[in-house]
Protein backbone atom coordinates (compact mmCIF):
# COMPACT_ATOMS: atom_id res chain seq x y z
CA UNK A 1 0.00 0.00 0.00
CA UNK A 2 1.41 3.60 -0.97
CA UNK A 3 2.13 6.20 1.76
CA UNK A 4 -0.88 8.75 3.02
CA UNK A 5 -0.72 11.65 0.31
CA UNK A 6 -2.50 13.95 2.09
CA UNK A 7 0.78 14.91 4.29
CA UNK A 8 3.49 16.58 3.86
CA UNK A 9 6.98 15.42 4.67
CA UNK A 10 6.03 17.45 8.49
CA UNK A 11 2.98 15.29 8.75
CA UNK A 12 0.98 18.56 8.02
CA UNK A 13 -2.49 18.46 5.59
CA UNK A 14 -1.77 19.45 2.28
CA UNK A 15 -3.76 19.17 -1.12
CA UNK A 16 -1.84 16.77 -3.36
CA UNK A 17 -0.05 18.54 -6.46
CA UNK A 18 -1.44 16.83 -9.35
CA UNK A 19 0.24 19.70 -11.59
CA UNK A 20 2.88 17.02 -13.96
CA UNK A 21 0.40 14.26 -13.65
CA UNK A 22 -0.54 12.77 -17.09
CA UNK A 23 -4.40 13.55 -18.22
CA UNK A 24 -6.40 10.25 -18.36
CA UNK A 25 -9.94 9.26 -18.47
CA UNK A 26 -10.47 8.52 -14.83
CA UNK A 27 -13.64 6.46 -13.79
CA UNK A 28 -15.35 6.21 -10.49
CA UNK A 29 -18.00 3.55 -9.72
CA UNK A 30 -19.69 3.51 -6.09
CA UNK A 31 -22.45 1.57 -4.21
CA UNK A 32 -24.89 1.52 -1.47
CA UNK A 33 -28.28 1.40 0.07
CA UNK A 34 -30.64 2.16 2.53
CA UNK A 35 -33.03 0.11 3.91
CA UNK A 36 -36.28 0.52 5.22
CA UNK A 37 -39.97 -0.87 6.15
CA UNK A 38 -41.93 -2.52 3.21
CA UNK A 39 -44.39 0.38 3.66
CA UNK A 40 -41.76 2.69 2.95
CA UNK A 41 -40.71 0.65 -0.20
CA UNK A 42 -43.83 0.47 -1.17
CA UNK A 43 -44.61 4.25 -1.32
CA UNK A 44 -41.06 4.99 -2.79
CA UNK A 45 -42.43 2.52 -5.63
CA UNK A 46 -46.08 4.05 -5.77
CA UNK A 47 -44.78 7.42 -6.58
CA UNK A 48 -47.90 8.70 -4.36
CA UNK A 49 -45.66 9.89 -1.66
CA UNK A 50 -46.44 13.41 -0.63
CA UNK A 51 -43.26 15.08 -1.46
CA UNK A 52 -43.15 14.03 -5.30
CA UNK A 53 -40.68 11.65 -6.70
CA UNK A 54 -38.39 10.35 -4.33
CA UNK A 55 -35.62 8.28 -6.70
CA UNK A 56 -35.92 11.03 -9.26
CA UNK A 57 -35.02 13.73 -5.98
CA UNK A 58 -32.44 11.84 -5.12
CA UNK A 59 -31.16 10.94 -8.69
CA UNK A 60 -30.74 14.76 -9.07
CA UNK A 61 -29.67 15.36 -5.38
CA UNK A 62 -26.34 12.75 -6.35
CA UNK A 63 -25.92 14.67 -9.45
CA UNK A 64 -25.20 17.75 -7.79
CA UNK A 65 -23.51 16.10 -4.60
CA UNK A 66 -20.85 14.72 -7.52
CA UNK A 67 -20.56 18.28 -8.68
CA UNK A 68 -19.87 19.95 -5.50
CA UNK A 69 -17.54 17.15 -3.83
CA UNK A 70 -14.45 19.99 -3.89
CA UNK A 71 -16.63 22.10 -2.30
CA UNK A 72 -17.24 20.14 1.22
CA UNK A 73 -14.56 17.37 1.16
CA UNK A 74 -11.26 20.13 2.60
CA UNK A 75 -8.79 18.17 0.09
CA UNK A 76 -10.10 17.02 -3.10
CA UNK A 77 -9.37 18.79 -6.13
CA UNK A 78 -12.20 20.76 -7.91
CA UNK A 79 -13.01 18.68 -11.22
CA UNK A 80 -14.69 19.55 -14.52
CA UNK A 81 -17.19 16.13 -14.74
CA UNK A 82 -17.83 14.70 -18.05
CA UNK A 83 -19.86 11.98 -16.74
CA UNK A 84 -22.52 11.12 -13.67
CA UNK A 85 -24.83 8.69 -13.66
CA UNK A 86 -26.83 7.77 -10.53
CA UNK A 87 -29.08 4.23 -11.20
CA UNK A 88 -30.89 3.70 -7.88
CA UNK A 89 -33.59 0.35 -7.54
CA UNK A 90 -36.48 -0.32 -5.28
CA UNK A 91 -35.42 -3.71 -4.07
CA UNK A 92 -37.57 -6.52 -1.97
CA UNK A 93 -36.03 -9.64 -0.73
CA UNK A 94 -35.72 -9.60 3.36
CA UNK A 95 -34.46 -6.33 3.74
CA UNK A 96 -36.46 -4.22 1.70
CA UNK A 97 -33.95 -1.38 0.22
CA UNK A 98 -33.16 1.44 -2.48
CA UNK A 99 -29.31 0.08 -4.36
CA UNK A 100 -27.97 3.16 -5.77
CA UNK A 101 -24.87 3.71 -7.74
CA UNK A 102 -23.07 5.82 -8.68
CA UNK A 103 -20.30 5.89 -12.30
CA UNK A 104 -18.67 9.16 -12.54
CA UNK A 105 -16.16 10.37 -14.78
CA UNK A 106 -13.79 12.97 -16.22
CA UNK A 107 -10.66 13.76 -18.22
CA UNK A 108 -8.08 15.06 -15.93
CA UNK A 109 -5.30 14.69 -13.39
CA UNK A 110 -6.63 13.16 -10.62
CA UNK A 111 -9.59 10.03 -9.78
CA UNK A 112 -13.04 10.90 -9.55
CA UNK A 113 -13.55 8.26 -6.06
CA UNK A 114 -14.94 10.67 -3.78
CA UNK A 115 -17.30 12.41 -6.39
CA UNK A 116 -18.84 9.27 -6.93
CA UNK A 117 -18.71 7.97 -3.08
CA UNK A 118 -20.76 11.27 -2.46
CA UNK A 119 -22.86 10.89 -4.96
CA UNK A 120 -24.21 7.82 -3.07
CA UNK A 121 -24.08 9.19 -0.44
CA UNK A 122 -25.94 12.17 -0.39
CA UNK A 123 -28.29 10.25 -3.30
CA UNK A 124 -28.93 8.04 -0.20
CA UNK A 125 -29.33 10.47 2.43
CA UNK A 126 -31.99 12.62 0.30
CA UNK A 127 -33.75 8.58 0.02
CA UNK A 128 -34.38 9.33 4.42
CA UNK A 129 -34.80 13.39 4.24
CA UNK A 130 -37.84 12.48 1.93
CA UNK A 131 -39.44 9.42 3.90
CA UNK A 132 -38.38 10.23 7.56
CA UNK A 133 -41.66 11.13 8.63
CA UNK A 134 -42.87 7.57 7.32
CA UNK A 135 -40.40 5.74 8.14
CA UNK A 136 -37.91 7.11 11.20
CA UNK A 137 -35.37 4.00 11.64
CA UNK A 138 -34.08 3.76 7.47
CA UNK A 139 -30.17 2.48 7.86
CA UNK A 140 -27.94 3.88 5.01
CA UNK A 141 -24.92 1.63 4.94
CA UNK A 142 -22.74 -0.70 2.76
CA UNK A 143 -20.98 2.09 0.81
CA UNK A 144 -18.09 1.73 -1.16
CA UNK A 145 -16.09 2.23 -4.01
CA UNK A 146 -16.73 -0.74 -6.77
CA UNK A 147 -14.33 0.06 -9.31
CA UNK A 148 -12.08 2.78 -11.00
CA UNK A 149 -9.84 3.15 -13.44
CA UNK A 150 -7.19 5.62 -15.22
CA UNK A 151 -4.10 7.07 -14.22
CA UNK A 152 -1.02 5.77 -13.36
CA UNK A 153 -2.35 3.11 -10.94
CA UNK A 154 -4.53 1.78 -13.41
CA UNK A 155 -8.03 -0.05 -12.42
CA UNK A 156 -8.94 -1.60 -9.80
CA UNK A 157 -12.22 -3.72 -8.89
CA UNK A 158 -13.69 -4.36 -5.47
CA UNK A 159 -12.38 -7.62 -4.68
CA UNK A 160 -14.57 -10.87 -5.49
């Protein structure tokens, strides 16, 4: 495993100089869900739920979270986006749930991880702000990055 680049050689914060790395297509892909009560799911799936279209809220809601990532993460590099896609499922089985995930990509210097991490995340989060008064005890968890690619370490999958 490389060394923390977020440090300088004092062991103070820094923002990583990305300035004579090569430009790549970088690719992000992220995961997660939240779950919830079948009612819940069920009204998420209805579309009848009083405060309009929940997975098309929270499609947008990602969209912008992967736009703004610079702009409440203290380190990551501001990034011109030439791809976000947000895909998030009503799912049944014993935990009923919303999957979302997250691709993001751009042309540039530096990985687009945490763009599309937050993009989950905030996809996810906007998932609760919209049913909390329903549904109180939803559990956002099992985030993570899936795959990426570019640069000069290449791709990487989420081991099997």
């Amino acid at each position: 495993m490389s060394e923390l680049t977020h440090f300088n050689p004092d062991g103070e914060a820094h923002m990583v100089d990305v300035g004579a790395k090569a430009v790549t297509l970088r690719r992000a892909v992220a995961e997660g869900r939240i779950e919830m009560q079948p009612e819940t799911l069920k009204k998420i799936r209805q579309g009848d739920h009083r405060k309009g279209d929940v997975l098309g809220i929270a499609r947008i809601a990602g969209i912008m979270a992967a736009k703004k990532t610079a702009d409440f993460i203290p380190l990551c590099h501001p990034l011109a986006l030439t791809r976000i896609d947000i895909g998030l499922e009503a799912r049944d089985g014993p935990v009923p749930h919303v999957y979302c995930r997250a691709t993001v990509e751009t042309r540039g210097q530096t990985g687009v991880e945490m763009e599309a991490l937050a993009a989950v995340q905030v996809s996810l989060l906007t998932v609760y702000d919209m049913c909390k008064a329903v549904d109180r005890g939803m559990v956002i968890g099992n985030t993570r990055l899936v795959h990426k690619s570019g640069g000069t370490s290449g791709e990487w999958n989420v081991p099997a």
